[in-house]
N, C-alpha and C. Protein backbone atom coordinates (compact mmCIF):
# COMPACT_ATOMS: atom_id res chain seq x y z
N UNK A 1 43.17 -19.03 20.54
CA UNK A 1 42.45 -17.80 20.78
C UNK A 1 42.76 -16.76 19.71
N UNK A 2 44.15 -16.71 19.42
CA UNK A 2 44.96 -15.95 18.31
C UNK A 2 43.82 -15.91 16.63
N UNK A 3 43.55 -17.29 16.14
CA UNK A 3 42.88 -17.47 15.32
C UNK A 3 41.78 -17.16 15.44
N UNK A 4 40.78 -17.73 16.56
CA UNK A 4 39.58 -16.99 16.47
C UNK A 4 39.46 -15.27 16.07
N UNK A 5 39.94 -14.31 16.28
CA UNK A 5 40.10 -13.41 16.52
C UNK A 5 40.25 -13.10 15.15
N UNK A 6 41.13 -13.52 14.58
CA UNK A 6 41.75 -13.18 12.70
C UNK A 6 39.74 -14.11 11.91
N UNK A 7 39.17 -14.96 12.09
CA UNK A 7 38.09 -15.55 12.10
C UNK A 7 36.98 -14.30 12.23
N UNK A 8 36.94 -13.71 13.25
CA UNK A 8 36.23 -12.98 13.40
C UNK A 8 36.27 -11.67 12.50
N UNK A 9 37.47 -11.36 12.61
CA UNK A 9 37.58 -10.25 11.46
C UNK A 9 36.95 -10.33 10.06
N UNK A 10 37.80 -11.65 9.83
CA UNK A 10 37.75 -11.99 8.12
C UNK A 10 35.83 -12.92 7.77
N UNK A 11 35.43 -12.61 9.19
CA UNK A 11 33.92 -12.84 8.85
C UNK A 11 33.19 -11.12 8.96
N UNK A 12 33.33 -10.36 9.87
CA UNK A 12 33.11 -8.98 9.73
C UNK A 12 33.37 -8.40 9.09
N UNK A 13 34.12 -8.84 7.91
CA UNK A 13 34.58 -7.86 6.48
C UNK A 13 33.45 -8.26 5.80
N UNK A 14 33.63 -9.84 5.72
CA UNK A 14 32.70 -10.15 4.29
C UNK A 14 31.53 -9.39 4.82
N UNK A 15 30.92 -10.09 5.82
CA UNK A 15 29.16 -8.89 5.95
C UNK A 15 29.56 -7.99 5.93
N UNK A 16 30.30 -7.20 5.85
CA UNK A 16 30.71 -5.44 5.64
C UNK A 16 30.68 -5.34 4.01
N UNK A 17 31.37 -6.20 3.69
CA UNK A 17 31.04 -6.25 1.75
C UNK A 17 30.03 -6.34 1.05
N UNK A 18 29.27 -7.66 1.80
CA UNK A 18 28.08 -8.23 1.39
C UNK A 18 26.98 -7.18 1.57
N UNK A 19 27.15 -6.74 2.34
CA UNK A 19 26.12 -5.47 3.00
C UNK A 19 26.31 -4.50 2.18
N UNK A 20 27.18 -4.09 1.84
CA UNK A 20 27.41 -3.16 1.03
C UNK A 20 27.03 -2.94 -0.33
N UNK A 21 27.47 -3.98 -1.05
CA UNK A 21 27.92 -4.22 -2.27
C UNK A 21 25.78 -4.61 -3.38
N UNK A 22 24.95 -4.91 -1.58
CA UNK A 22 23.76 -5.06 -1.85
C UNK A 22 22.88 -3.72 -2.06
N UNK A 23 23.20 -2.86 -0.72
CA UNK A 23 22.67 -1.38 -0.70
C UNK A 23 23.76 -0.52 -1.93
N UNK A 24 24.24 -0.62 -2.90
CA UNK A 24 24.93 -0.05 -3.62
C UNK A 24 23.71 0.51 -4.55
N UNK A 25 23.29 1.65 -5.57
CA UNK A 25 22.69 2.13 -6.37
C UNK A 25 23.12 2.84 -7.10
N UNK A 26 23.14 2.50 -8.33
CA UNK A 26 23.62 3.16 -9.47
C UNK A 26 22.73 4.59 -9.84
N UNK A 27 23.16 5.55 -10.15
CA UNK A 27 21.82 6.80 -10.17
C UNK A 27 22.49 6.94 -11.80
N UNK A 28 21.20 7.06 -12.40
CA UNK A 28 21.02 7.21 -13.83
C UNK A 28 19.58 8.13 -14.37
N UNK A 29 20.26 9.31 -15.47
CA UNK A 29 19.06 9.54 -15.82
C UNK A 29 18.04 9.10 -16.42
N UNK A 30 16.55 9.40 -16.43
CA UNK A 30 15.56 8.49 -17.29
C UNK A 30 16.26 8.55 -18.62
N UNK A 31 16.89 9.78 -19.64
CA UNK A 31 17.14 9.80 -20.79
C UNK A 31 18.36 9.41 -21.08
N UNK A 32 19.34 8.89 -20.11
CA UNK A 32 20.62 8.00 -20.02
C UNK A 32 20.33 6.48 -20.53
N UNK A 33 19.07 5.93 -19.52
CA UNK A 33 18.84 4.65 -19.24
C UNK A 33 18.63 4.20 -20.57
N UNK A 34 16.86 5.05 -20.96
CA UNK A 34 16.54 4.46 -22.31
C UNK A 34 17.20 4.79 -23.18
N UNK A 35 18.08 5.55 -23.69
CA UNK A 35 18.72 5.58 -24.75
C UNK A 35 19.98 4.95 -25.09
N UNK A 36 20.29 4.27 -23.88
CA UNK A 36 21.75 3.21 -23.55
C UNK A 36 20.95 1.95 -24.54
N UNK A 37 19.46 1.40 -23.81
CA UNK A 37 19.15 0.49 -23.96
C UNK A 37 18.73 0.62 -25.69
N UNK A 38 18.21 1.91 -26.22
CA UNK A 38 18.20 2.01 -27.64
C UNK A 38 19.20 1.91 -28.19
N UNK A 39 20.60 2.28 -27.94
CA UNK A 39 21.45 2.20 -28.52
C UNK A 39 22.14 0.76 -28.89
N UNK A 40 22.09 -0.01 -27.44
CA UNK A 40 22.74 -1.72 -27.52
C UNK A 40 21.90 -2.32 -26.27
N UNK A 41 21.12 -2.58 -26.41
CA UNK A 41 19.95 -3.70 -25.26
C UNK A 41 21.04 -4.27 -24.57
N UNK A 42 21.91 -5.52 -25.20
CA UNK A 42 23.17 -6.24 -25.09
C UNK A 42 23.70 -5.75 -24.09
N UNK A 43 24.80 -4.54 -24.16
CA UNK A 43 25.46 -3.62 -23.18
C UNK A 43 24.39 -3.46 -22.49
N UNK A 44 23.35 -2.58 -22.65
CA UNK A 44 22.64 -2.14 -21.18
C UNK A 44 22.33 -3.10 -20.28
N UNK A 45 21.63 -4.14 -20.87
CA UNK A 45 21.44 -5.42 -19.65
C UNK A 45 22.90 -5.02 -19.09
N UNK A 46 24.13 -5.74 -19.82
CA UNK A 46 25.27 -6.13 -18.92
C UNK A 46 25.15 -4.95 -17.55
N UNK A 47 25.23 -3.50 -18.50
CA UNK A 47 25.45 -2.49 -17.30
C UNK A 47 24.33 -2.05 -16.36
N UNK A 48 23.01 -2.39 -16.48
CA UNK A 48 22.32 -1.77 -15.38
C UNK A 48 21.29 -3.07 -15.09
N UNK A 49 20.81 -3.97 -15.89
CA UNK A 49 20.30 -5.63 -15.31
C UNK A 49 20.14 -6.38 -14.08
N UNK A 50 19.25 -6.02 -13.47
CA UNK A 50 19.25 -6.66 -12.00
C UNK A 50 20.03 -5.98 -10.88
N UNK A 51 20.64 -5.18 -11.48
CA UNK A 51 21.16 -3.88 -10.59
C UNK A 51 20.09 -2.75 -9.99
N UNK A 52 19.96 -1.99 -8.75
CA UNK A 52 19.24 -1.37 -8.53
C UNK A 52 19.86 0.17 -8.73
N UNK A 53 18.61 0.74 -9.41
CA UNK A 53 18.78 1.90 -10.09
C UNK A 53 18.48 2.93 -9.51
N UNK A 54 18.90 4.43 -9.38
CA UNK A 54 17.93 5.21 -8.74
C UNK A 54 17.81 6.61 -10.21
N UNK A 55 16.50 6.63 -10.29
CA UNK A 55 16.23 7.16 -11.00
C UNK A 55 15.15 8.96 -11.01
N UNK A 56 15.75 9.94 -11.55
CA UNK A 56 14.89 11.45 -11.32
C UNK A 56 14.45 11.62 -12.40
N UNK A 57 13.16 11.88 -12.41
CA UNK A 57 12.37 12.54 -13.22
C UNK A 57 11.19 12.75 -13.10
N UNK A 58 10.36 12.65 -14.48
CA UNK A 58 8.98 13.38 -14.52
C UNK A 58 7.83 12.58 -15.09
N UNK A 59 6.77 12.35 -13.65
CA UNK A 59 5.90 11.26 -14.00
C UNK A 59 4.89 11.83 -15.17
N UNK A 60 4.97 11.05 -16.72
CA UNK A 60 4.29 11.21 -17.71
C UNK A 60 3.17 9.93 -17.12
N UNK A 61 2.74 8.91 -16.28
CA UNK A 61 1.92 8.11 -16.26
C UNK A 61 1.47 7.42 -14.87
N UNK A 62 0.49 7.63 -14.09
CA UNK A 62 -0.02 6.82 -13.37
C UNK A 62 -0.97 5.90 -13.31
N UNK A 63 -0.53 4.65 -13.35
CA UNK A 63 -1.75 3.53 -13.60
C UNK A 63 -1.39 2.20 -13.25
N UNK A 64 -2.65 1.03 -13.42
CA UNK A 64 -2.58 0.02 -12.66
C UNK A 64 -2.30 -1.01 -14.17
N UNK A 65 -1.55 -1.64 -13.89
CA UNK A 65 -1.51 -3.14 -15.27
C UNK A 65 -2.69 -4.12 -15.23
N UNK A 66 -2.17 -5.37 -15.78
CA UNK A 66 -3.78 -6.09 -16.11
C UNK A 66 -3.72 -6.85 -14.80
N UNK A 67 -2.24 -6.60 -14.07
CA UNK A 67 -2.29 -7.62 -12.86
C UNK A 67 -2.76 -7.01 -11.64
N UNK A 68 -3.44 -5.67 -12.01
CA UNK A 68 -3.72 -4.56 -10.72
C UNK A 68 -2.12 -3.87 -10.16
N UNK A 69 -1.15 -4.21 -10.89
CA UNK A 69 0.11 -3.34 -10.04
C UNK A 69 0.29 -2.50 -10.67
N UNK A 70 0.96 -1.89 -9.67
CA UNK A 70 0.87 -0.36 -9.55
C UNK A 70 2.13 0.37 -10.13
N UNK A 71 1.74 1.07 -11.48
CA UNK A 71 2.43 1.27 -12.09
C UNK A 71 3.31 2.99 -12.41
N UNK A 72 4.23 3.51 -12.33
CA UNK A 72 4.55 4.93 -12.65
C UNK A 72 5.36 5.00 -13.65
N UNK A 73 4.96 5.44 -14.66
CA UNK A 73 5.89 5.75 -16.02
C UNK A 73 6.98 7.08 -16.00
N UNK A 74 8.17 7.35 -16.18
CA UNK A 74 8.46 8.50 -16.55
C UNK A 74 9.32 8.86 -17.39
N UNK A 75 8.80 9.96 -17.56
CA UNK A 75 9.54 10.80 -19.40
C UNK A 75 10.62 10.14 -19.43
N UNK A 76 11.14 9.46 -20.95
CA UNK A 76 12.91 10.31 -21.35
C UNK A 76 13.04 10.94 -22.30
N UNK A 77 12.14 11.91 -22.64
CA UNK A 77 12.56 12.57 -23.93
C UNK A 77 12.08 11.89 -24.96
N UNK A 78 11.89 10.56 -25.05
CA UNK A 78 11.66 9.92 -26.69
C UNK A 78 10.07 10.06 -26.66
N UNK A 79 9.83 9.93 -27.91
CA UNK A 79 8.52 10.31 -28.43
C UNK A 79 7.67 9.09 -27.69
N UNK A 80 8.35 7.57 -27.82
CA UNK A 80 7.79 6.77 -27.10
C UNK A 80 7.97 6.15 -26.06
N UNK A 81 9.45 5.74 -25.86
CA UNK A 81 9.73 5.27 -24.84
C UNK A 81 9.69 5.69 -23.48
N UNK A 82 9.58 5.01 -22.59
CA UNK A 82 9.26 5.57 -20.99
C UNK A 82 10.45 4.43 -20.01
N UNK A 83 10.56 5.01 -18.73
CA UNK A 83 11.37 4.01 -17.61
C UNK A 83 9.90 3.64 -17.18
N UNK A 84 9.19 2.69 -16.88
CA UNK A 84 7.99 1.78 -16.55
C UNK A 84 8.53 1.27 -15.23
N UNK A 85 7.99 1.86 -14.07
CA UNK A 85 8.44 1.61 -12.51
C UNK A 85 6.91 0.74 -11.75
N UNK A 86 7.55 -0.29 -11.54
CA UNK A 86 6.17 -1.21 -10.65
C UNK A 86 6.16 -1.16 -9.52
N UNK A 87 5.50 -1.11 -8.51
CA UNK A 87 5.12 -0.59 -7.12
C UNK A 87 4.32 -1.94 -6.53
N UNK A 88 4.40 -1.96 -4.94
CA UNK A 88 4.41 -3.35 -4.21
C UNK A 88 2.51 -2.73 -3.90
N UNK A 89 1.85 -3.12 -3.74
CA UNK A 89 0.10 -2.61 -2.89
C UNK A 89 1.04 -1.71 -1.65
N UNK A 90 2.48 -2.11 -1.16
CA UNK A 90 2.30 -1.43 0.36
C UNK A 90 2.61 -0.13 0.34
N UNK A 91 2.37 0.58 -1.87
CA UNK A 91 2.94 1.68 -1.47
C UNK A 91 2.04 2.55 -2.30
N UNK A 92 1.09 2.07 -2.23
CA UNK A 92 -0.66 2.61 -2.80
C UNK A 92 -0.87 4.00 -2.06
N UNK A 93 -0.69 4.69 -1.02
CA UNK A 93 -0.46 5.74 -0.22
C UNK A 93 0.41 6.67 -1.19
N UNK A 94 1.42 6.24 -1.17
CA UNK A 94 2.24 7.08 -1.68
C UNK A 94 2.28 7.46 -3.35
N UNK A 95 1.93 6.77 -4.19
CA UNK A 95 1.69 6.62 -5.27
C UNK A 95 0.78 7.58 -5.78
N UNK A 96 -0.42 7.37 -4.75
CA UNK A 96 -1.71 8.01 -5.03
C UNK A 96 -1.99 9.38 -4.93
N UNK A 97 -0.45 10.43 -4.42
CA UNK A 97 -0.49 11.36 -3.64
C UNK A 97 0.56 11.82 -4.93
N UNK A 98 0.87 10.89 -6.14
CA UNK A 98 1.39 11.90 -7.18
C UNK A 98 0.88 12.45 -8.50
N UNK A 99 1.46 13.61 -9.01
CA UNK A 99 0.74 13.76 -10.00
C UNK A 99 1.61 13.80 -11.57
N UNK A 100 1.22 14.36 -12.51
CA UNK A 100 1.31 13.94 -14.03
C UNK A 100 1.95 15.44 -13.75
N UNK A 101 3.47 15.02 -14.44
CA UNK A 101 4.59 16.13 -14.61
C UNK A 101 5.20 16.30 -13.61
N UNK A 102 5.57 15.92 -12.22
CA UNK A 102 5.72 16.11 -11.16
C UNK A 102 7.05 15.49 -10.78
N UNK A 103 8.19 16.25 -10.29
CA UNK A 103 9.45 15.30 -10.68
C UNK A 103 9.73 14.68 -9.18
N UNK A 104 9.86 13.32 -9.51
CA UNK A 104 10.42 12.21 -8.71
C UNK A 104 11.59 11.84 -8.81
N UNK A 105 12.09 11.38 -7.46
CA UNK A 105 12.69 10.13 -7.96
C UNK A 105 12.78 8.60 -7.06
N UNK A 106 12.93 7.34 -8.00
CA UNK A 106 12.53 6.05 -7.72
C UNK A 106 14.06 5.58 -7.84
N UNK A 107 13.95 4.63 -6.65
CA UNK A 107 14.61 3.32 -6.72
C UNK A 107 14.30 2.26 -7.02
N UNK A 108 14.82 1.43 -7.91
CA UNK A 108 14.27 -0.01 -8.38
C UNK A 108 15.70 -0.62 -8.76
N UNK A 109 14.93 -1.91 -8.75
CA UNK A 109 15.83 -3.16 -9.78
C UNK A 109 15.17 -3.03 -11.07
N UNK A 110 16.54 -2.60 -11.85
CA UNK A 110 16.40 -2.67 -13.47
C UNK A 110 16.03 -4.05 -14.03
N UNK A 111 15.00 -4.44 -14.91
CA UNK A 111 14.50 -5.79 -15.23
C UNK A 111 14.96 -6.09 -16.84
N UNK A 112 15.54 -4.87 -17.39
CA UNK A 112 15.24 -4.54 -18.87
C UNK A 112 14.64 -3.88 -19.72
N UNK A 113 14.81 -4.46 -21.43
CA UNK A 113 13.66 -3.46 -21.80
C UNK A 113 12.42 -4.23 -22.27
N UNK A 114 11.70 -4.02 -22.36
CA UNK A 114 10.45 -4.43 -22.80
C UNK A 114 10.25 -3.88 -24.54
N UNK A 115 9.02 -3.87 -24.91
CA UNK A 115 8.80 -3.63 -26.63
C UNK A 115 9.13 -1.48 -26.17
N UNK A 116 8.70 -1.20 -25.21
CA UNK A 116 9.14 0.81 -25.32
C UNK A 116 9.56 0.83 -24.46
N UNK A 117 9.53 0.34 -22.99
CA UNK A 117 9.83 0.78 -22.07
C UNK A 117 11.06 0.00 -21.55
N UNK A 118 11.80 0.44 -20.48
CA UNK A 118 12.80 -0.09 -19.68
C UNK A 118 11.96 -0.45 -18.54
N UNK A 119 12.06 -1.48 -17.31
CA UNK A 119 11.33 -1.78 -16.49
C UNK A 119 12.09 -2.01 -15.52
N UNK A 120 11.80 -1.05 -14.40
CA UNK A 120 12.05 -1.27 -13.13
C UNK A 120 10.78 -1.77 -11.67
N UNK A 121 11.63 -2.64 -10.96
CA UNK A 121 10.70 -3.96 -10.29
C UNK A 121 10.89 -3.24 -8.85
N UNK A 122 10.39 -3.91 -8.19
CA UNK A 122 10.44 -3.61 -6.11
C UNK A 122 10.51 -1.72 -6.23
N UNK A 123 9.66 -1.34 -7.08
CA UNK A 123 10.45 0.39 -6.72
C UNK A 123 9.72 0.67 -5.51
N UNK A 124 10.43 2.14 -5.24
CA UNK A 124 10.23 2.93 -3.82
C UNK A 124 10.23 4.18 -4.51
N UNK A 125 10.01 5.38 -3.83
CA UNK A 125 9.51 6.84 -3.85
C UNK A 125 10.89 6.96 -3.06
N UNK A 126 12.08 7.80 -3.34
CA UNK A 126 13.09 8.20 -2.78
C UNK A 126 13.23 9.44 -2.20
């Protein structure tokens, strides 16, 4: 009975970790992100790559890709580069209700960078 009990614990930690360690979010600025990734792509994957990001700023872009998803760009300061945030259809409501200059902020999984942009995947409106 003794063991079960130590069993039970040392299984209620790990899902206490596991749980955790999933809802964790790194908060970074848009002009942090891309300019990490201008500086060393290399390092930035390591540090923000498949990690979920939460990100504030100012939507320079609303629009759809060639795949119809739903796309929100926002500033970092560089002449070209943008954080490029993709959106699920279930959040077409919310999307549609923003405007150009308007400061947000998104949660996503960081995907990388692309040829200008950094790309964040599964985002949300925070």
């Amino acid at each position: 009975m003794r063991h079960l009990k130590y069993i039970y614990i040392a299984t209620s930690l790990t899902i206490i970790a596991c749980n955790n360690s999933s809802n964790t979010a790194t908060k970074v600025s848009p002009h942090q992100l891309y300019a990490d990734y201008e500086a060393n792509e290399v390092a930035a994957d390591l540090k923000y790559k498949d990690k979920v990001l939460i990100v504030t700023g100012k939507v320079q872009e609303i629009t759809k890709d060639y795949d119809d998803q739903i796309c929100v760009t926002i500033y970092t300061g560089d002449i070209i580069g943008t954080i490029r945030c993709s959106f699920a259809t279930s959040h077409t409501n919310e999307v549609a209700g923003l405007e150009k200059g308007q400061s947000i902020t998104i949660k996503g999984k960081c995907e990388g960078k692309s040829i200008f942009n950094v790309n964040l995947g599964g985002c949300s409106l925070q």
